[in-house]
Protein backbone atom coordinates (compact mmCIF):
# COMPACT_ATOMS: atom_id res chain seq x y z
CA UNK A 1 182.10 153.86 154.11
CA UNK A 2 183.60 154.60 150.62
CA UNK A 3 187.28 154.48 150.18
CA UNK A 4 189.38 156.12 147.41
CA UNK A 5 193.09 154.58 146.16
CA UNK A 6 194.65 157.01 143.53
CA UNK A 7 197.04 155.55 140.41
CA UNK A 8 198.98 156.47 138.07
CA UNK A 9 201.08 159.22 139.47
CA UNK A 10 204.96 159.35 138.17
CA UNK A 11 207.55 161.48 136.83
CA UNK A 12 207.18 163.24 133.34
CA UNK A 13 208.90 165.80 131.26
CA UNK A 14 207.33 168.83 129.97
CA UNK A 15 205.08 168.44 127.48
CA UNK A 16 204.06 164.87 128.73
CA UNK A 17 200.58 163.28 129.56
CA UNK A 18 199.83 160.98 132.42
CA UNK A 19 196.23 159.17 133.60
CA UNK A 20 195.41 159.47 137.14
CA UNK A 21 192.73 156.86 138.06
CA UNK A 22 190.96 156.87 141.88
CA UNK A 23 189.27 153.40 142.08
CA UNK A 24 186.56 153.77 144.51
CA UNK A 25 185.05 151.09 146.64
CA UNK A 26 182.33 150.77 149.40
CA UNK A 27 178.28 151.07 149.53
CA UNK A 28 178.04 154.03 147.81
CA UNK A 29 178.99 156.41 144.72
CA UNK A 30 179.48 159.63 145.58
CA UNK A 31 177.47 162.14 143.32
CA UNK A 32 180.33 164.68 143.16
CA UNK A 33 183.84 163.56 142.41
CA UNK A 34 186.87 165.87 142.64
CA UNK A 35 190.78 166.00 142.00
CA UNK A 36 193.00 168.24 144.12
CA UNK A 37 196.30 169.00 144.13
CA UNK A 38 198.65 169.84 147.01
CA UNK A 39 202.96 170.80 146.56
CA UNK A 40 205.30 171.66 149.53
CA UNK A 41 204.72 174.31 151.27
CA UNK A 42 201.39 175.23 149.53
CA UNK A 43 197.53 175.01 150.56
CA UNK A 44 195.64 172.07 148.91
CA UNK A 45 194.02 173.60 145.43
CA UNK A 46 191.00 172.40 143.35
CA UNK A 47 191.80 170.98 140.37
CA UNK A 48 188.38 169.14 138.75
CA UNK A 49 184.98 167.64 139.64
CA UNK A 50 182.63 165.77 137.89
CA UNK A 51 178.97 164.47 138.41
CA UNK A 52 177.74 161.68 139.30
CA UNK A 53 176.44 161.45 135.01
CA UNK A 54 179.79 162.85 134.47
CA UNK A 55 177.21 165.74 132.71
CA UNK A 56 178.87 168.19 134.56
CA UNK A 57 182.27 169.14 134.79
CA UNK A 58 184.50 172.20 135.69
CA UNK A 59 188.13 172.86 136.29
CA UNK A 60 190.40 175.24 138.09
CA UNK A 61 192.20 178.13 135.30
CA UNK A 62 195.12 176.65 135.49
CA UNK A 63 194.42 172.94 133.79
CA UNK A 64 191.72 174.36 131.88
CA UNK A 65 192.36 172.79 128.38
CA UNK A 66 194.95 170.81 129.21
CA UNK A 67 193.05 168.26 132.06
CA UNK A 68 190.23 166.34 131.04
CA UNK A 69 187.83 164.68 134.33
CA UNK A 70 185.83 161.87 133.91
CA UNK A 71 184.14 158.73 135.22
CA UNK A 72 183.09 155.02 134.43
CA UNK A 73 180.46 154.37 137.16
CA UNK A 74 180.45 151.01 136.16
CA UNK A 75 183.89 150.38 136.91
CA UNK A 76 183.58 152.82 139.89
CA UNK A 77 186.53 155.03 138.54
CA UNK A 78 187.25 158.32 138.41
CA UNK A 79 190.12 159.49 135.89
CA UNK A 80 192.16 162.57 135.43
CA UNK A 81 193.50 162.63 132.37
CA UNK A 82 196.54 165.57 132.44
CA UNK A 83 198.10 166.44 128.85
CA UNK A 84 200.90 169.04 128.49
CA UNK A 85 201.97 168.89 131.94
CA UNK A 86 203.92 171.77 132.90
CA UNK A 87 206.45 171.92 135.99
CA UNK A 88 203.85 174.03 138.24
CA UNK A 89 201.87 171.19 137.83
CA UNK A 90 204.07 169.10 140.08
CA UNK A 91 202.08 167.76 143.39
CA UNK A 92 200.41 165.29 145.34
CA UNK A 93 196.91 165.01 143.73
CA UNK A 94 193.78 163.28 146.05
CA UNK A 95 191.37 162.18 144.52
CA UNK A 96 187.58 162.82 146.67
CA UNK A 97 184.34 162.24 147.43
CA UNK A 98 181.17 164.98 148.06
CA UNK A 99 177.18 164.02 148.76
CA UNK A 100 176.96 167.61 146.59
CA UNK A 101 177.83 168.52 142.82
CA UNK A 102 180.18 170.68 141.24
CA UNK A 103 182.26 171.66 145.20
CA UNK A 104 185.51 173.09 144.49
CA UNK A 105 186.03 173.49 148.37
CA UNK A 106 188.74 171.07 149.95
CA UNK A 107 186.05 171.01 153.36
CA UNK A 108 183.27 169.85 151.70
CA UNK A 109 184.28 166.42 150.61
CA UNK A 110 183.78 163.81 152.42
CA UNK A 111 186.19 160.89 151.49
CA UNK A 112 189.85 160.96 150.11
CA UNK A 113 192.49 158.70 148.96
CA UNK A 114 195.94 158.82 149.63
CA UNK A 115 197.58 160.99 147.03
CA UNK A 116 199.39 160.18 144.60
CA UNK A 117 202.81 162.09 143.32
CA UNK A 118 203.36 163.06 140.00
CA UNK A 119 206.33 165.05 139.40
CA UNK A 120 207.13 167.17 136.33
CA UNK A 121 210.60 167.91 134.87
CA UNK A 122 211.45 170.90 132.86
C-alpha cells in the first residue's frame, strides 16, 4: 500500500511562491504522480502530473507558467512548486498516485494524501 502526506501548504499574498512536497511511502512508486486542487463549494480540478522519469509533464491552463511539477525518486517526493500565486488559486491541494501516465482524471488515481491548504490573499 503506498501512502501520500502533503507539506508545505500556508497562507501567501499575491504575487508569492510556496513548495508543496507529497512524501510518499510504501512498496511501490507510482509511475504517474498528480496534484489536484479542490476550494469550497467546487469539484476537485487537475492541476499537474508527472512521470515516473519526471520526462513527462503537463498542467491544467490555469498554472501553466506559473507551477512547476517535479520529482526526486530517490527521496520518494513529489513537489509542486507554485510561483505568482493568485487568489483563485486558493484550495486544498492532494497530492496522488496512478499505475498510468500523464491522467488528469480525479477517478483514476489510486492513492491520495490528505490535502493540504494553502490560502492566497489579495
Amino acid at each position: 500500500q503506498v501512502q501520500l502526506v502533503e507539506s508545505g501548504g500556508g497562507l501567501v499574498q499575491a504575487g508569492g511562491s510556496l513548495r508543496l512536497s507529497c512524501a510518499a511511502s510504501g512498496r511501490t512508486f507510482s509511475r504517474g504522480m498528480g496534484w489536484f486542487r479542490q476550494a469550497p463549494g467546487k469539484e476537485r480540478e487537475f492541476v499537474a502530473t508527472i512521470s515516473w522519469s519526471g520526462g513527462s509533464t503537463f498542467y491544467a491552463d490555469s498554472v501553466q507558467g506559473r507551477f512547476t511539477i517535479s520529482r526526486d525518486n530517490a527521496k520518494n517526493t513529489v513537489y509542486l512548486q507554485m510561483n505568482s500565486l493568485k487568489p483563485e488559486d486558493t484550495a486544498v491541494y492532494f497530492c496522488a498516485a496512478s499505475s498510468f501516465v500523464g491522467i488528469t482524471t480525479p477517478g483514476k488515481y489510486n492513492y491520495w494524501g490528505q490535502g493540504t491548504q494553502v490560502t492566497v490573499s489579495s
